[in-house]
Protein backbone atom coordinates (compact mmCIF):
# COMPACT_ATOMS: atom_id res chain seq x y z
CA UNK A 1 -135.28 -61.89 -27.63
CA UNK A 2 -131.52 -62.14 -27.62
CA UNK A 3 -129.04 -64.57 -27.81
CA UNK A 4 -125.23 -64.94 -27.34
CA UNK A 5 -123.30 -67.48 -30.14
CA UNK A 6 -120.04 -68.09 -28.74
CA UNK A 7 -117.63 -69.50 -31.30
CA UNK A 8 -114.72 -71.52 -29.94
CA UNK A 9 -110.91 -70.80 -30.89
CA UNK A 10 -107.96 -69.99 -30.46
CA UNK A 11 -106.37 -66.20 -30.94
CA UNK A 12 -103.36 -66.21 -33.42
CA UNK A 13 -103.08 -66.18 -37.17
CA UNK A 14 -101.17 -69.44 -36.49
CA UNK A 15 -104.58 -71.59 -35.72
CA UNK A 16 -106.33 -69.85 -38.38
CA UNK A 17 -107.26 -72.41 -40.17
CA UNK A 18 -106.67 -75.15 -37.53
CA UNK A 19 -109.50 -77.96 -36.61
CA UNK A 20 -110.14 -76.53 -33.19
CA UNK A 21 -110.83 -73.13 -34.40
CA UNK A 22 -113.96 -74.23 -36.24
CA UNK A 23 -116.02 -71.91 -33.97
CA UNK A 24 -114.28 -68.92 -34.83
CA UNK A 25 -114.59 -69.44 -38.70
CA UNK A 26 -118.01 -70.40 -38.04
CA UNK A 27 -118.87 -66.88 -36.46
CA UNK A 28 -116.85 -65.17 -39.09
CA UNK A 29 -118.80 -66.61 -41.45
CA UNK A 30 -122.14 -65.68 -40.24
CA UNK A 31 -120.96 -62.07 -39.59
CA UNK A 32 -119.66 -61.77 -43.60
CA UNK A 33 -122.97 -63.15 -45.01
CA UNK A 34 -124.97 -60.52 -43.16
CA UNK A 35 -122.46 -57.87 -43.63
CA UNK A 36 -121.08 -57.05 -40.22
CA UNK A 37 -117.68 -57.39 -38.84
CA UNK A 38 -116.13 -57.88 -35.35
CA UNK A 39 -114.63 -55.43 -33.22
CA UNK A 40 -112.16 -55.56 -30.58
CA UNK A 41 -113.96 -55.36 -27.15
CA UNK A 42 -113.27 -56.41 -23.45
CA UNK A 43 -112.21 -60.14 -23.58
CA UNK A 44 -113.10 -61.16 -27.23
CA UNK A 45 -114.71 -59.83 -30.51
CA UNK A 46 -117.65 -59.01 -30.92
CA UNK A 47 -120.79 -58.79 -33.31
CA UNK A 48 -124.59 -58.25 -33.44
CA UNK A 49 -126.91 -59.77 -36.36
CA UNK A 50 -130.35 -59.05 -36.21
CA UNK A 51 -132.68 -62.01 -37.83
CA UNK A 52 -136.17 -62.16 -38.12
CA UNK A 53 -136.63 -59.90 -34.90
CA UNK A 54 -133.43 -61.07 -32.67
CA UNK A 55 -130.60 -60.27 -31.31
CA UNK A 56 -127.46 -62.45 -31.90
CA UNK A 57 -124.19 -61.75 -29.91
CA UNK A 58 -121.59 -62.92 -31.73
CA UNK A 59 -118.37 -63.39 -29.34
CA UNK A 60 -114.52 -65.37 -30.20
CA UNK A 61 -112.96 -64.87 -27.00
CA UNK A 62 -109.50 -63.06 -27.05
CA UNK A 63 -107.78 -66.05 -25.04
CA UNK A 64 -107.02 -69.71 -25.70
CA UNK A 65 -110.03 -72.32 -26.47
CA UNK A 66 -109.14 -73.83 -23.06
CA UNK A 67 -109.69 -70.53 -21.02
CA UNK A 68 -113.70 -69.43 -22.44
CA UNK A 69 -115.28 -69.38 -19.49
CA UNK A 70 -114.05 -66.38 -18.40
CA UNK A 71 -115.24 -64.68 -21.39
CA UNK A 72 -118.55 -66.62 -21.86
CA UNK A 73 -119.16 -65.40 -18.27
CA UNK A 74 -118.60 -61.74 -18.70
CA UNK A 75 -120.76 -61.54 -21.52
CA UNK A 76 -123.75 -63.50 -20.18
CA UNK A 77 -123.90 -60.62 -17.15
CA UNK A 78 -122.95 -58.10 -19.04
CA UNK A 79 -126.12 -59.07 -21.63
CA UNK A 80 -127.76 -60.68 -18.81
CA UNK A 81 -128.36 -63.78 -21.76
CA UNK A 82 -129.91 -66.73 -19.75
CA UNK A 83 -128.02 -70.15 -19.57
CA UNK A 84 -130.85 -71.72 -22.63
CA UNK A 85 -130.25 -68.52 -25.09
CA UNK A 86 -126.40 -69.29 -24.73
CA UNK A 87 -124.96 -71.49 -27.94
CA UNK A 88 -121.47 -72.43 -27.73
CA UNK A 89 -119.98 -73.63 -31.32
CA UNK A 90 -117.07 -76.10 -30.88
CA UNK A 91 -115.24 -78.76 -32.34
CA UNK A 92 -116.03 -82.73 -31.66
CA UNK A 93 -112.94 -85.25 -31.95
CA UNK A 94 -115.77 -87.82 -31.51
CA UNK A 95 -118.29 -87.18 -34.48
CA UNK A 96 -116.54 -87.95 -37.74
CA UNK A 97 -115.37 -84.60 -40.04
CA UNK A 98 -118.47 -82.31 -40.93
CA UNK A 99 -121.09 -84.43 -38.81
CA UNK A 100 -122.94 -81.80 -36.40
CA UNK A 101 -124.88 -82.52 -33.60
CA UNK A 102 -126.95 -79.46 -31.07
CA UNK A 103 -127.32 -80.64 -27.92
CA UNK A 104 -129.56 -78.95 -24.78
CA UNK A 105 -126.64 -79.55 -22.13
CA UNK A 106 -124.17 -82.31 -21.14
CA UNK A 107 -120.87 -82.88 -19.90
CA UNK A 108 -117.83 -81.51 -21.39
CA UNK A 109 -116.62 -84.84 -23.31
CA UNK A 110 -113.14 -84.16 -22.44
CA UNK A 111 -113.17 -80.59 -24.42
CA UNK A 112 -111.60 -77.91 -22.26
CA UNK A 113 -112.82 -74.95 -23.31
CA UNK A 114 -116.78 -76.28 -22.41
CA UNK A 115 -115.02 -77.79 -19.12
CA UNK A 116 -113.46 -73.89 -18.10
CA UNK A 117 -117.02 -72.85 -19.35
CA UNK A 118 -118.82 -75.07 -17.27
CA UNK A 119 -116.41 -74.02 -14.24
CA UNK A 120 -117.37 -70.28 -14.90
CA UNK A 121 -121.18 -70.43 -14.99
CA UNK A 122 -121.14 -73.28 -12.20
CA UNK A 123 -123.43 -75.28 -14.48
CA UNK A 124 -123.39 -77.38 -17.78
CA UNK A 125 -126.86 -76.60 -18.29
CA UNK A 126 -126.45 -74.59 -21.94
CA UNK A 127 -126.79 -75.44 -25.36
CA UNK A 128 -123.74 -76.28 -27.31
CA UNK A 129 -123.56 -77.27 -31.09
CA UNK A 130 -120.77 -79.65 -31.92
CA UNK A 131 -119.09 -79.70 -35.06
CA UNK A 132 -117.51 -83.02 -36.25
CA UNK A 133 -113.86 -82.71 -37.12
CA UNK A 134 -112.83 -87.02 -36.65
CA UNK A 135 -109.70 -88.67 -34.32
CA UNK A 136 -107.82 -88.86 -37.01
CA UNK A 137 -104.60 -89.01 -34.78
CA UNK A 138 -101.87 -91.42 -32.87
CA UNK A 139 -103.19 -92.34 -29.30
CA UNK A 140 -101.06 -89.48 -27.71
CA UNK A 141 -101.47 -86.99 -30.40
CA UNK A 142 -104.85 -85.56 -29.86
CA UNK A 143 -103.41 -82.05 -29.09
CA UNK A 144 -101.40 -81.93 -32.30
CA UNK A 145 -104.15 -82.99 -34.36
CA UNK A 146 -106.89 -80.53 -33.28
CA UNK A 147 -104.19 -77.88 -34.01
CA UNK A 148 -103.45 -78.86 -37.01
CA UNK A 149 -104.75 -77.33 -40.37
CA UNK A 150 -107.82 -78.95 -41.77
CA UNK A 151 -106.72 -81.33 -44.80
CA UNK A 152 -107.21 -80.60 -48.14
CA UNK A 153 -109.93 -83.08 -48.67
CA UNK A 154 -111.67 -81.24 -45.29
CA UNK A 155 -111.35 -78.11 -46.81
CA UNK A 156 -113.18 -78.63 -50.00
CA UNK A 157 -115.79 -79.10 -47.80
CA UNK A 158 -115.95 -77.18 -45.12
CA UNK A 159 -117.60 -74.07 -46.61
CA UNK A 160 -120.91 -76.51 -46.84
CA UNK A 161 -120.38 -78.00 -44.10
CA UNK A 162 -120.22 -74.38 -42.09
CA UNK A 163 -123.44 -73.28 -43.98
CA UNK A 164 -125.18 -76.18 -41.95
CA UNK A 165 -123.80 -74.68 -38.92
CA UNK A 166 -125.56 -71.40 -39.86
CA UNK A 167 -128.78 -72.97 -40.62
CA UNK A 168 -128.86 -74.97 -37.25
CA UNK A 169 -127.66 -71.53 -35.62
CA UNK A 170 -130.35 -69.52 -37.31
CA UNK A 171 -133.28 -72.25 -36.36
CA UNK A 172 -132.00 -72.60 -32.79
CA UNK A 173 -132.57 -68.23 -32.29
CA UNK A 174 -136.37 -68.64 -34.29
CA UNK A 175 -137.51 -72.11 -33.59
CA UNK A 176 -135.51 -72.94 -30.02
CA UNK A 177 -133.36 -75.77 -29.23
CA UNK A 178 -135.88 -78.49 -28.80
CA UNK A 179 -137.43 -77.64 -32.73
CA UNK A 180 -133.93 -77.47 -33.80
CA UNK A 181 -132.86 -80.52 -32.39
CA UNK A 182 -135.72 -82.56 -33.75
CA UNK A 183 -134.76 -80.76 -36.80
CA UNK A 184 -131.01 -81.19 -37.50
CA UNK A 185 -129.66 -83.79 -35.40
């Protein structure tokens, strides 16, 4: 069985470390606890982790968070992955900082990069796990904040919070999303 994780982010070393890469530094994560890295391919980077007899794609696109679907397209045909063994990670303005919630489908909630997704495969029908990072912002500021660098007090605990991520990811590819979602959420 195989699976593609998409992690959502932007390309840069400027976002590095901002809120709305989360799914990039989730993936990068995952990929340096199992010893693998990411190499340059056609429209993002790319990984494979085996665990407990599966195959997990690891993609970051190679364009902005707002233009995935391209790239979440081309590697669903290219790995013919069906819509329900697709995970997209993201970020979540609306679940407070570290909260994480999987979810079987749904609407974009505003998020441009699942809305270009959802344009690409024609469907919203695909599992996406949301990572809380708050609305911490000025009505009119929402871009500036999710490209901002987490704060300090985030920081300290991301790492934990991203080794949640993993175990949700790693349940989702051996239990499925319904298991997982009784699970973790």
């Amino acid at each position: 069985m195989k699976y593609l994780i998409v992690g959502l982010g932007n390309i840069g070393a400027q976002y590095e470390l901002t809120r709305h890469n989360i799914g990039f530094l989730i993936l990068d994560y995952l990929a340096s606890i199992n010893n693998v890295k990411f190499n340059s391919e056609r429209l993002g980077d790319y990984a494979l982790i085996k665990f407990k007899g599966k195959s997990l794609h690891l993609i970051k696109p190679s364009n902005f968070v707002n233009n995935s679907g391209r790239t979440v397209k081309y590697w669903c045909d290219k790995l013919k992955i069906k819509n329900e063994n697709l995970l997209v990670v993201l970020d979540d303005l609306s679940l407070p900082f570290g909260k994480l919630r999987i979810k079987k489908n749904g609407s974009d909630g505003g998020h441009n990069g699942l809305k270009s997704i959802n344009e690409f495969l024609n469907t919203n029908n695909y599992p996406r796990l949301k990572f809380g990072i708050g609305c911490e912002f000025k009505k009119g500021n929402q871009s500036n904040y999710v490209l901002e660098n987490f704060s300090k007090n985030e920081l300290k605990d991301l790492e934990i919070n991203i080794k949640n991520v993993i175990n949700i990811i790693l349940s989702y590819s051996v239990e499925g999303i319904s298991r997982t979602m009784n699970k973790f959420n």
